[in-house]
N, C-alpha and C. Protein backbone atom coordinates (compact mmCIF):
# COMPACT_ATOMS: atom_id res chain seq x y z
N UNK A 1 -2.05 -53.98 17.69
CA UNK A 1 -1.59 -53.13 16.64
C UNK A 1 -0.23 -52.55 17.06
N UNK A 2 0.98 -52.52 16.08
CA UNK A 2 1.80 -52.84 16.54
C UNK A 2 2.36 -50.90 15.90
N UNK A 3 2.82 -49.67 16.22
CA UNK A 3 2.84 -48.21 15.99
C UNK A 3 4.62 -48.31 15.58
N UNK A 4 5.17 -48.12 14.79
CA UNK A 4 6.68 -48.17 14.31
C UNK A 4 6.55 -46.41 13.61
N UNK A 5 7.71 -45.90 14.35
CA UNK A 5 7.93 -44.70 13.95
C UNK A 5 8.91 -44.53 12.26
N UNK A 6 8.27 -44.04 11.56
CA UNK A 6 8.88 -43.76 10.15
C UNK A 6 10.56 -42.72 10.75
N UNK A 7 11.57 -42.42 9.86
CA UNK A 7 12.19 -42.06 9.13
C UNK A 7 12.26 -40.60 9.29
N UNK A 8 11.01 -40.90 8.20
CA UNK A 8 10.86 -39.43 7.51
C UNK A 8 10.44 -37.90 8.27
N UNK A 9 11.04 -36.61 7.75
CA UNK A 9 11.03 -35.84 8.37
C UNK A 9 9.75 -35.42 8.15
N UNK A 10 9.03 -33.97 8.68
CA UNK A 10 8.14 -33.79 8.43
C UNK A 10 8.02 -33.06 6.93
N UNK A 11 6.88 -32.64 7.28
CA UNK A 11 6.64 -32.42 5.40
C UNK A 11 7.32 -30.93 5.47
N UNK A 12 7.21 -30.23 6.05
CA UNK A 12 7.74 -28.93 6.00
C UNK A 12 9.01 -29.13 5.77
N UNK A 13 9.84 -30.01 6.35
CA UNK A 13 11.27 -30.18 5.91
C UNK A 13 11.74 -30.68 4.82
N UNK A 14 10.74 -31.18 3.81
CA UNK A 14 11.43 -31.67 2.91
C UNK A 14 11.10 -31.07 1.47
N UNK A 15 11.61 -31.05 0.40
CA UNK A 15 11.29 -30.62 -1.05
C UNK A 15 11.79 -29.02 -1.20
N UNK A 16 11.70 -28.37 -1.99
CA UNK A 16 11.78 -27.28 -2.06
C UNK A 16 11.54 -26.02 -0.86
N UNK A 17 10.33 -26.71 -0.27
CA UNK A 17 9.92 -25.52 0.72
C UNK A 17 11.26 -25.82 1.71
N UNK A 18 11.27 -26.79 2.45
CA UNK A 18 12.75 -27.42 3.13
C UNK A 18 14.11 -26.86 3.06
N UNK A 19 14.66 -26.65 1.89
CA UNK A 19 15.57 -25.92 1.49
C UNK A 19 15.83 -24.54 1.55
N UNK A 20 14.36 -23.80 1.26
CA UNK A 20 14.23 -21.96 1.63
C UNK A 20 14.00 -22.24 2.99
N UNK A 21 13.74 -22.53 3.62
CA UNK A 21 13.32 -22.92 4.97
C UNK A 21 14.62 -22.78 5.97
N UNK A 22 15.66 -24.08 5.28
CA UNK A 22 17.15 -24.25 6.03
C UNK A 22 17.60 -23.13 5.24
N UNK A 23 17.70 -22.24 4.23
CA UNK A 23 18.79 -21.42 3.53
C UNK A 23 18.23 -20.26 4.99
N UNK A 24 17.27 -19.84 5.03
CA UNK A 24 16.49 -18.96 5.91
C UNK A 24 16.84 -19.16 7.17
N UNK A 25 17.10 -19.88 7.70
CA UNK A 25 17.27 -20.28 9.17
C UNK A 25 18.89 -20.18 9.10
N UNK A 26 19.77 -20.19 7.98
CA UNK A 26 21.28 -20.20 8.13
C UNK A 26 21.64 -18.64 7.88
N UNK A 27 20.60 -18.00 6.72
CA UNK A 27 21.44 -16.86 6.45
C UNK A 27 20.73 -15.29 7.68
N UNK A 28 19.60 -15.46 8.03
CA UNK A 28 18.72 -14.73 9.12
C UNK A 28 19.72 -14.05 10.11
N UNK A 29 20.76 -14.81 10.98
CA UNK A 29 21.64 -14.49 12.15
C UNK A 29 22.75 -13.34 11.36
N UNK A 30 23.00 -13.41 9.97
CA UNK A 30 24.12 -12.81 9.28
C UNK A 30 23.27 -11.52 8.23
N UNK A 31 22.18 -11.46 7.89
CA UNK A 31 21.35 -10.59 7.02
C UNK A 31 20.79 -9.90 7.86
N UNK A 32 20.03 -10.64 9.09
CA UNK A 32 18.81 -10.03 9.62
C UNK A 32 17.42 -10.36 8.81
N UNK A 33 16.39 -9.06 9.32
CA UNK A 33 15.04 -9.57 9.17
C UNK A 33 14.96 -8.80 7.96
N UNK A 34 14.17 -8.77 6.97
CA UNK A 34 13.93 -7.71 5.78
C UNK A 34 13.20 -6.83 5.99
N UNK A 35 13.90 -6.12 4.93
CA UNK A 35 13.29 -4.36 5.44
C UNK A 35 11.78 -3.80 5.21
N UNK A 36 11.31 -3.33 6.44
CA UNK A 36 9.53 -3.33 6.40
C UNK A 36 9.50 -1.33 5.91
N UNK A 37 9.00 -1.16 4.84
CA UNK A 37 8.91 0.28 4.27
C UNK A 37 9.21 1.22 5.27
N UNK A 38 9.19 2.56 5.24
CA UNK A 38 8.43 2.91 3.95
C UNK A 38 9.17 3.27 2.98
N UNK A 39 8.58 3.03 1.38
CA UNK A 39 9.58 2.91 0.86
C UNK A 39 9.82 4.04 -0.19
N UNK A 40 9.40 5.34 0.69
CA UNK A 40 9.01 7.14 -0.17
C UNK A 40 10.14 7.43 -0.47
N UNK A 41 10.34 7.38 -2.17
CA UNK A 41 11.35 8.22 -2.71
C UNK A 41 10.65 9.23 -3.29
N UNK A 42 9.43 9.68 -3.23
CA UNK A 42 9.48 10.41 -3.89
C UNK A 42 8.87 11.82 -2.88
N UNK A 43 9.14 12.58 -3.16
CA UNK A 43 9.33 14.32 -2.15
C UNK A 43 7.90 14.61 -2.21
N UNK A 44 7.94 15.58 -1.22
CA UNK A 44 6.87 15.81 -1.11
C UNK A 44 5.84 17.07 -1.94
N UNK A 45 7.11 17.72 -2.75
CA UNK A 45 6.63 18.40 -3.53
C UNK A 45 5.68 17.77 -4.50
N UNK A 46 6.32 16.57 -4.99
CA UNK A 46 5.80 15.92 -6.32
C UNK A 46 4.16 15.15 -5.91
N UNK A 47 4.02 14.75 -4.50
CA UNK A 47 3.03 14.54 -4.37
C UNK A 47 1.79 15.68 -4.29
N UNK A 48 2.50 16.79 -4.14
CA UNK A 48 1.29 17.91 -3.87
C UNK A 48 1.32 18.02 -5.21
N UNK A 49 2.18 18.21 -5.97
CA UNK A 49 2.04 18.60 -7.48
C UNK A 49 0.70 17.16 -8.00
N UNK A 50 1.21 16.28 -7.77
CA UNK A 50 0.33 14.87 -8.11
C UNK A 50 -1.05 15.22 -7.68
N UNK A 51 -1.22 15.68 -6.61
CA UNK A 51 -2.72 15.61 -5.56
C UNK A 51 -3.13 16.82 -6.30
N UNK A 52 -2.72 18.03 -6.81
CA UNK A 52 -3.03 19.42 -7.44
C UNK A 52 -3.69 19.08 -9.00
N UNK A 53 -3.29 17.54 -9.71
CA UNK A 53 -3.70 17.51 -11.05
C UNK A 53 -4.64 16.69 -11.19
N UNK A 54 -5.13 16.30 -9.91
CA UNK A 54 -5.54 14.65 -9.73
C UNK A 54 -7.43 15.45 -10.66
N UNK A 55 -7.90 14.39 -10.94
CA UNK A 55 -9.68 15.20 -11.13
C UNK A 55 -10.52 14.50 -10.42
N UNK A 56 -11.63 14.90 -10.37
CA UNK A 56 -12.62 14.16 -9.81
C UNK A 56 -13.33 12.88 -10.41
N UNK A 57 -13.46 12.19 -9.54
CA UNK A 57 -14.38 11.06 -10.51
C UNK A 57 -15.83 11.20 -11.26
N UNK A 58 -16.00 11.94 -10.35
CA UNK A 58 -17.76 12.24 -10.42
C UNK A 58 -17.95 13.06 -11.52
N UNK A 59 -17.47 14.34 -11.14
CA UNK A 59 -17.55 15.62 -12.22
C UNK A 59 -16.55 16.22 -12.73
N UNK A 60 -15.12 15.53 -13.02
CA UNK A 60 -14.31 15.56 -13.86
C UNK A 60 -13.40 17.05 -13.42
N UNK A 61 -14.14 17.86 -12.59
CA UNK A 61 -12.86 19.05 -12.26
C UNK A 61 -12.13 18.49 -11.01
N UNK A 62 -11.13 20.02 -11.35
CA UNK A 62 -9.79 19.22 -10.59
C UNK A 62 -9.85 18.91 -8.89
N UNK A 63 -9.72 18.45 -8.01
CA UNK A 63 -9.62 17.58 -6.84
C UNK A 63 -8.87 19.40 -5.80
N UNK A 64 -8.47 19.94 -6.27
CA UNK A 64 -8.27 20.79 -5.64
C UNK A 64 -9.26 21.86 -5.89
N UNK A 65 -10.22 21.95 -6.54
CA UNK A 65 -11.49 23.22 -6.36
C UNK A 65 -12.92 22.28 -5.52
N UNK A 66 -12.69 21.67 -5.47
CA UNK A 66 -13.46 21.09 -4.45
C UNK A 66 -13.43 21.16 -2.62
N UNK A 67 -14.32 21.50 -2.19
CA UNK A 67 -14.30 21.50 -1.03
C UNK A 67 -14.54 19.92 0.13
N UNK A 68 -13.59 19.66 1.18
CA UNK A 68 -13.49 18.30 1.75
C UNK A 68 -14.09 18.86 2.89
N UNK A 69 -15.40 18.44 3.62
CA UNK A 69 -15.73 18.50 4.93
C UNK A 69 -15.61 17.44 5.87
N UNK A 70 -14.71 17.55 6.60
CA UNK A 70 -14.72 16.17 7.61
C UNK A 70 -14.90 16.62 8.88
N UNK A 71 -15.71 17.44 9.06
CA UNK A 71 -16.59 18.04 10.56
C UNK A 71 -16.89 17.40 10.93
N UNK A 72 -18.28 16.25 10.48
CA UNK A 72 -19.53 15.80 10.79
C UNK A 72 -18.72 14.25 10.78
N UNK A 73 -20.01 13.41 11.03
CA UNK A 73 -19.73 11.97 11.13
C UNK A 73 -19.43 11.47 10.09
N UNK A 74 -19.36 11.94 8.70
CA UNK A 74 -18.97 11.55 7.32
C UNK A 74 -18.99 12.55 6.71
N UNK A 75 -17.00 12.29 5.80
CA UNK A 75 -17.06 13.28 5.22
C UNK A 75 -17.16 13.33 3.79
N UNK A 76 -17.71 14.84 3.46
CA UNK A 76 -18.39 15.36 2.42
C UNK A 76 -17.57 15.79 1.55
N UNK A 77 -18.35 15.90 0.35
CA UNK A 77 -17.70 16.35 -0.48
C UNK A 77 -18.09 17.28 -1.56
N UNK A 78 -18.03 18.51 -1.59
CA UNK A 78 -18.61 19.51 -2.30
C UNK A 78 -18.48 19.92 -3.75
N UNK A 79 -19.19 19.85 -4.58
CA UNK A 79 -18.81 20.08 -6.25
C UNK A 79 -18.44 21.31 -6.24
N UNK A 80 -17.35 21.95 -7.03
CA UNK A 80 -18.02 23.12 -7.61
C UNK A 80 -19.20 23.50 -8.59
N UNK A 81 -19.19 24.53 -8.90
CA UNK A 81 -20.41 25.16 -9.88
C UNK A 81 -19.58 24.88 -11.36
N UNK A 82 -19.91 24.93 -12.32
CA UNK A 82 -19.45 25.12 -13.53
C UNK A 82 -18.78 26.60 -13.62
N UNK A 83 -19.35 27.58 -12.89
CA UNK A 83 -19.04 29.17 -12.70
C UNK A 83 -17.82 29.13 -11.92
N UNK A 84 -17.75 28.37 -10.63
CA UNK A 84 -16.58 28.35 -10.23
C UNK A 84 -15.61 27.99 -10.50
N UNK A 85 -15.58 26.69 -11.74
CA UNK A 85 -14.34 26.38 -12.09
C UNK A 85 -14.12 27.24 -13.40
N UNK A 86 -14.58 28.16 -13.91
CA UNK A 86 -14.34 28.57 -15.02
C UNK A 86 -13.94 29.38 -14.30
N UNK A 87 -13.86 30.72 -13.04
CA UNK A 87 -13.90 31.17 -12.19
C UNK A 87 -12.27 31.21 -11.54
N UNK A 88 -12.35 29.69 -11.11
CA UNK A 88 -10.86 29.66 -10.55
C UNK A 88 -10.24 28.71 -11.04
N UNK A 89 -10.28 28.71 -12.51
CA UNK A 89 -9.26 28.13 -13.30
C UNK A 89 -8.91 29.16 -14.00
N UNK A 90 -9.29 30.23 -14.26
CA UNK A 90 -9.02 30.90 -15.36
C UNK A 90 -7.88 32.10 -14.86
């Protein structure tokens, strides 16, 4: 059996992928690598304002009258009363 080496390049080199491949390997030394985040424009006010309106899934009041316990090995999460949010919403 007689083994004759083809030509052809490998498959990665050729067709479309081939081309982003060589454009990538020419423009990399002159661009560099692309930029890895983070990509926060927005302040940090607006997120507390965001986290202050957010509600609950469960029982529909707001995410800030709720109490977060992360003491224990899992954390908890405390409802208010119906009294309390009428309480400290009002």
């Amino acid at each position: 059996m007689i083994m004759t080496r083809t030509n052809k390049k490998p498959r990665a080199e050729r067709g479309l992928a081939g081309v982003i491949a060589r454009l990538n390997g020419r423009l990399l030394p002159w661009i560099g690598p692309p930029p890895l985040g983070p990509y926060d424009t927005v302040s940090a006010e607006e997120v507390q304002a965001t986290q202050a309106r957010s509600v609950c899934p469960i029982c529909g009041a707001l995410m800030s009258l709720h109490e977060i316990d992360r003491s224990g090995e899992r954390t908890q999460v405390h409802h208010p009363t119906p009294e309390q949010v009428a309480e400290r919403s009002a």
